[in-house]
Protein backbone atom coordinates (compact mmCIF):
# COMPACT_ATOMS: atom_id res chain seq x y z
CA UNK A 1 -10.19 11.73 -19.11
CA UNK A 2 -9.04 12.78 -15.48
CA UNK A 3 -11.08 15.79 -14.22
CA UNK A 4 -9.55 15.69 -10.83
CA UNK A 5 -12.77 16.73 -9.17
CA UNK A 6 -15.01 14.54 -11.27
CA UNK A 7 -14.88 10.66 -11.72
CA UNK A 8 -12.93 9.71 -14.45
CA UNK A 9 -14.49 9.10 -17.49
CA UNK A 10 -13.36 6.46 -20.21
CA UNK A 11 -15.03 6.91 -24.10
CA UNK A 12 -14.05 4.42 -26.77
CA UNK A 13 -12.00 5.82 -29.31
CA UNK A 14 -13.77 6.14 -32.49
CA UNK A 15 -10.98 5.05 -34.87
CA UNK A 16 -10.88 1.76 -32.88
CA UNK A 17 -13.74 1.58 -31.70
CA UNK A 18 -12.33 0.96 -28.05
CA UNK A 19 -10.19 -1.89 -28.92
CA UNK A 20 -7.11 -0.19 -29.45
CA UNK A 21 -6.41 -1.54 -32.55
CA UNK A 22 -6.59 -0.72 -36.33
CA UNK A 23 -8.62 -2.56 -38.91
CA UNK A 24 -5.01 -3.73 -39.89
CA UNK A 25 -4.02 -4.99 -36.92
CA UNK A 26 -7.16 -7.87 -37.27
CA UNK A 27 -5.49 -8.88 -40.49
CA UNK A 28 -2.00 -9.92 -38.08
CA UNK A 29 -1.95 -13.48 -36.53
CA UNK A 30 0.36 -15.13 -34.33
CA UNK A 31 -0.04 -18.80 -33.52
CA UNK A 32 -3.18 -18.74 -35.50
CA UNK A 33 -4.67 -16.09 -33.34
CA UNK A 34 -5.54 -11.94 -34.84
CA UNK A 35 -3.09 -9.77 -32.79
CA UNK A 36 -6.21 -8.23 -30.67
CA UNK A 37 -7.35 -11.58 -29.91
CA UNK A 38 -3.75 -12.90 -28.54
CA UNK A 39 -3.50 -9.81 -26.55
CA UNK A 40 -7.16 -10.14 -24.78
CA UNK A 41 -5.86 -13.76 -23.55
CA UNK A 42 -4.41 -14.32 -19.91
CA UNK A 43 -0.80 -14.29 -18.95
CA UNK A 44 -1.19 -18.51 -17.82
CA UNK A 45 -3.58 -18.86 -21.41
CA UNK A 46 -0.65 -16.84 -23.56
CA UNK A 47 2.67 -18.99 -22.03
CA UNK A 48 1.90 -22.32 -23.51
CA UNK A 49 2.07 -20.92 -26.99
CA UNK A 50 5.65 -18.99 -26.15
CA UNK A 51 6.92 -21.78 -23.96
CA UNK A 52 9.64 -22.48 -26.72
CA UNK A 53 10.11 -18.48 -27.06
CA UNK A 54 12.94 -17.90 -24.60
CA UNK A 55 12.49 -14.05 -24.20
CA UNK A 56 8.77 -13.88 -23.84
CA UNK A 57 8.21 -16.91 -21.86
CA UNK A 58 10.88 -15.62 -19.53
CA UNK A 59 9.08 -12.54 -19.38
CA UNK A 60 5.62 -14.39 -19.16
CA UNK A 61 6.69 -16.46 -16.13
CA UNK A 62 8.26 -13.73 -14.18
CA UNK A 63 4.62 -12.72 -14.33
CA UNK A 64 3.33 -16.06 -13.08
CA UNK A 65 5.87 -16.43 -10.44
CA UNK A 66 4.25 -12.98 -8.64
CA UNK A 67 0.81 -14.13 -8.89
CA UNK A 68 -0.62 -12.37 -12.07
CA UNK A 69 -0.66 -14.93 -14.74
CA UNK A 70 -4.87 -13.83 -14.46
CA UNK A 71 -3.72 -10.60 -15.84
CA UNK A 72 -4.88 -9.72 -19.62
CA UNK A 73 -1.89 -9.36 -21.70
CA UNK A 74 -3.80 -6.10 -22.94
CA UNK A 75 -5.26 -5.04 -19.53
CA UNK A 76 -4.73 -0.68 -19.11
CA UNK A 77 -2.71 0.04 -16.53
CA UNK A 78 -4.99 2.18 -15.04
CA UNK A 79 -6.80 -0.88 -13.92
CA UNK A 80 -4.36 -2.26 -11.98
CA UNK A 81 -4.26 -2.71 -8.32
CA UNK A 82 -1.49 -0.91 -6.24
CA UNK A 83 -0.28 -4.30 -5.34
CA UNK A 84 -0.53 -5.31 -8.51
CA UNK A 85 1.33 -2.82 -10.07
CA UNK A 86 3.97 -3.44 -7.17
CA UNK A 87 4.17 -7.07 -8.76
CA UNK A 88 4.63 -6.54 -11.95
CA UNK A 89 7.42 -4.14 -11.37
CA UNK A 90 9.01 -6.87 -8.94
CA UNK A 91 8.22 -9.29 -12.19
CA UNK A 92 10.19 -6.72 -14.40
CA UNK A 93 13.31 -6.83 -11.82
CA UNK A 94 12.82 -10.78 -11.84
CA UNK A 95 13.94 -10.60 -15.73
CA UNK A 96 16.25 -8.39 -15.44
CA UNK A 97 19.72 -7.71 -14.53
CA UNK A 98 19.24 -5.89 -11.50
CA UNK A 99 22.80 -4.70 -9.96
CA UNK A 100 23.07 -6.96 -6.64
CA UNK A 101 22.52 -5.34 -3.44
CA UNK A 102 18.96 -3.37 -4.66
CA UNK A 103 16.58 -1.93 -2.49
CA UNK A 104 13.07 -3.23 -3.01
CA UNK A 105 10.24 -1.27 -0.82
CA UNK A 106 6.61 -2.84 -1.39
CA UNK A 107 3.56 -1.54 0.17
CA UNK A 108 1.32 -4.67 0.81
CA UNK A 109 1.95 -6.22 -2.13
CA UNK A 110 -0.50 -9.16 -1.33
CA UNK A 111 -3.83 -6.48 -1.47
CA UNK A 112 -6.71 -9.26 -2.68
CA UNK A 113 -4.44 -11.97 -3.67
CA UNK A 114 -5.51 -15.47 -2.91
CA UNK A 115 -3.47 -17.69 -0.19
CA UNK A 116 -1.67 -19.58 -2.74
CA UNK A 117 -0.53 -16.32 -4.80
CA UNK A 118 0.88 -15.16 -1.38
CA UNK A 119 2.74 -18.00 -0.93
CA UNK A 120 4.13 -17.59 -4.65
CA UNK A 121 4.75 -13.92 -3.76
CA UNK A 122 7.01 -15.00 -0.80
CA UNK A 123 8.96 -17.23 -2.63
CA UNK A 124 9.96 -14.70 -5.47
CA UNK A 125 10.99 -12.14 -2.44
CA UNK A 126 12.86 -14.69 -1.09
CA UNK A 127 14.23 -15.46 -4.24
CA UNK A 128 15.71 -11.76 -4.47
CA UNK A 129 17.14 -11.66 -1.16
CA UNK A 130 18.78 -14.65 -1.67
CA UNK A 131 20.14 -13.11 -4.55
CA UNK A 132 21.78 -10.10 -2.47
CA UNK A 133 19.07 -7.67 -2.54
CA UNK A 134 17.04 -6.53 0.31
CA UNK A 135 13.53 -6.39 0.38
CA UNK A 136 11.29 -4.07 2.63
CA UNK A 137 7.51 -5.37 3.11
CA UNK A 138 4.88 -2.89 4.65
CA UNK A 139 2.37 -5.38 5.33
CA UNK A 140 -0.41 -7.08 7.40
CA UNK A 141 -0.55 -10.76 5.93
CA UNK A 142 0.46 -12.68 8.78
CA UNK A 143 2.27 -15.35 6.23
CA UNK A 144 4.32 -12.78 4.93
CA UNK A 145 5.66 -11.48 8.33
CA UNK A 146 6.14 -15.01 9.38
CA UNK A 147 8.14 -15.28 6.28
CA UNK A 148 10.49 -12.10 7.07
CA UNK A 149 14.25 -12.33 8.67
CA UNK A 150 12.90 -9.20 10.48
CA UNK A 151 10.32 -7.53 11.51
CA UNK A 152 9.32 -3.76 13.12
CA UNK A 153 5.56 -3.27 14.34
CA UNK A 154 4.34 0.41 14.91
CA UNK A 155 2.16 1.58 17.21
CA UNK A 156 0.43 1.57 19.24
CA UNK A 157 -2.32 2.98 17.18
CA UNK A 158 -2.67 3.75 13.80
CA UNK A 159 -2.52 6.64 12.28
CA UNK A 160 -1.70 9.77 14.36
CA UNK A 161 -2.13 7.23 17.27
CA UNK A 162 0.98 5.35 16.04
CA UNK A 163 5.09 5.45 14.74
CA UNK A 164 6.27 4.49 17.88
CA UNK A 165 7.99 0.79 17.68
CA UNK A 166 6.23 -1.55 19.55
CA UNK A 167 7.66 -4.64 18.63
CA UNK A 168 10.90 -5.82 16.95
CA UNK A 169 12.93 -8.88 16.04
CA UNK A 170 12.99 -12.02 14.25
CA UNK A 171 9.45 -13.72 13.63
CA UNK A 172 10.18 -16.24 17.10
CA UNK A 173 11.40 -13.30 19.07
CA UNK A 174 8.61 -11.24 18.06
CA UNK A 175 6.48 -13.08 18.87
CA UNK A 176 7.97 -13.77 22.44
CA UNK A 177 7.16 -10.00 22.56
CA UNK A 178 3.68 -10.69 22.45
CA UNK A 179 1.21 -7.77 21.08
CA UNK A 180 -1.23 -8.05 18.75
CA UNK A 181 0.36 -8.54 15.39
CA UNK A 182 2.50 -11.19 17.25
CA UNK A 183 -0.67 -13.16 18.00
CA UNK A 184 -1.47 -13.90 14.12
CA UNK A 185 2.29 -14.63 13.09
CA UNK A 186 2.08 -17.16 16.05
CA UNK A 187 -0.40 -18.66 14.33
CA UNK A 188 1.49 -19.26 11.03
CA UNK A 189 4.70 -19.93 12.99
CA UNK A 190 2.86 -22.80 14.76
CA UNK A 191 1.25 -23.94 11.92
CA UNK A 192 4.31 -24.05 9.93
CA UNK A 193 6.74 -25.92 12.25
């Protein structure tokens, strides 16, 4: 229950007893498992018993491409990340048939993921502009920059202190530019070639 003012407050339900299910819902399995049971599983723990299901295990490893295969097939929304949430709409787009020429806009989309779900997450993006869309990153991984066909730092603070550009160009010309965030994609870039 959202009290605005208050923290939110979650009560199991009493019909359910918090699981979301009904009693009749225990009595359903699916490759051996009860329904609740298949649904508490991971995304990665779920897609070797769809593999051979082309619609869900397309829809499964859309969700493993972005980095969430950790995710509870049951999991509430609510308890989702921003950048999470951000993936598994780019996960939706990944299954569907997006007209070409879409505009994607992510706001750090690599919030708490782990180095090699980043580089998964850069692959899928590229993936989409490959594809014809175009994909705008706000964002302060220094892989992902590196990864971009353009980039546009603000500054010079942050905040009030900033929205001036700074810094613009491809990832090597930016970082001819010098600055800050240059520094750290210099890094990568060096690393890289």
């Amino acid at each position: 229950m959202d009290m605005g003012f208050l923290p939110n407050v979650y009560s199991p339900c009493d019909a359910c007893n918090g699981t979301g299910y009904s009693p009749e819902a225990w009595d359903v399995k699916i490759k051996g498992l009860t329904l609740p049971a298949l649904c508490n599983l991971t995304i990665d723990e779920v897609y070797p018993l769809f593999e051979n299901h082309e619609r869900i295990a397309r829809l499964l490893k859309a969700a493993q491409q972005v980095g969430l295969g950790y995710l509870v097939l049951h999991q509430p929304g609510y308890s989702l990340s921003g950048g999470e949430a951000q993936r598994l709409k780019v996960a939706r787009e990944l299954c569907g048939r997006t007209p070409q020429g879409s505009l994607y806009i992510l706001d750090e989309p690599t919030v708490g993921q782990h180095m090699e779900d980043v580089s998964r997450l850069i692959e899928v993006l590229q993936h989409l502009v490959e594809a014809g869309h175009t994909v705008v990153v706000i964002e302060h991984n220094p892989h992902v920059l590196a990864s971009c066909d353009w980039l546009i730092e603000l500054g010079p603070g942050g905040g009030p202190e900033g929205g001036m550009v700074v810094n613009e160009g491809t990832p090597e010309d930016f970082c001819l530019a010098g600055g800050i965030t240059a520094h750290y994609v210099k890094e990568v870039l060096e690393g890289i070639t």
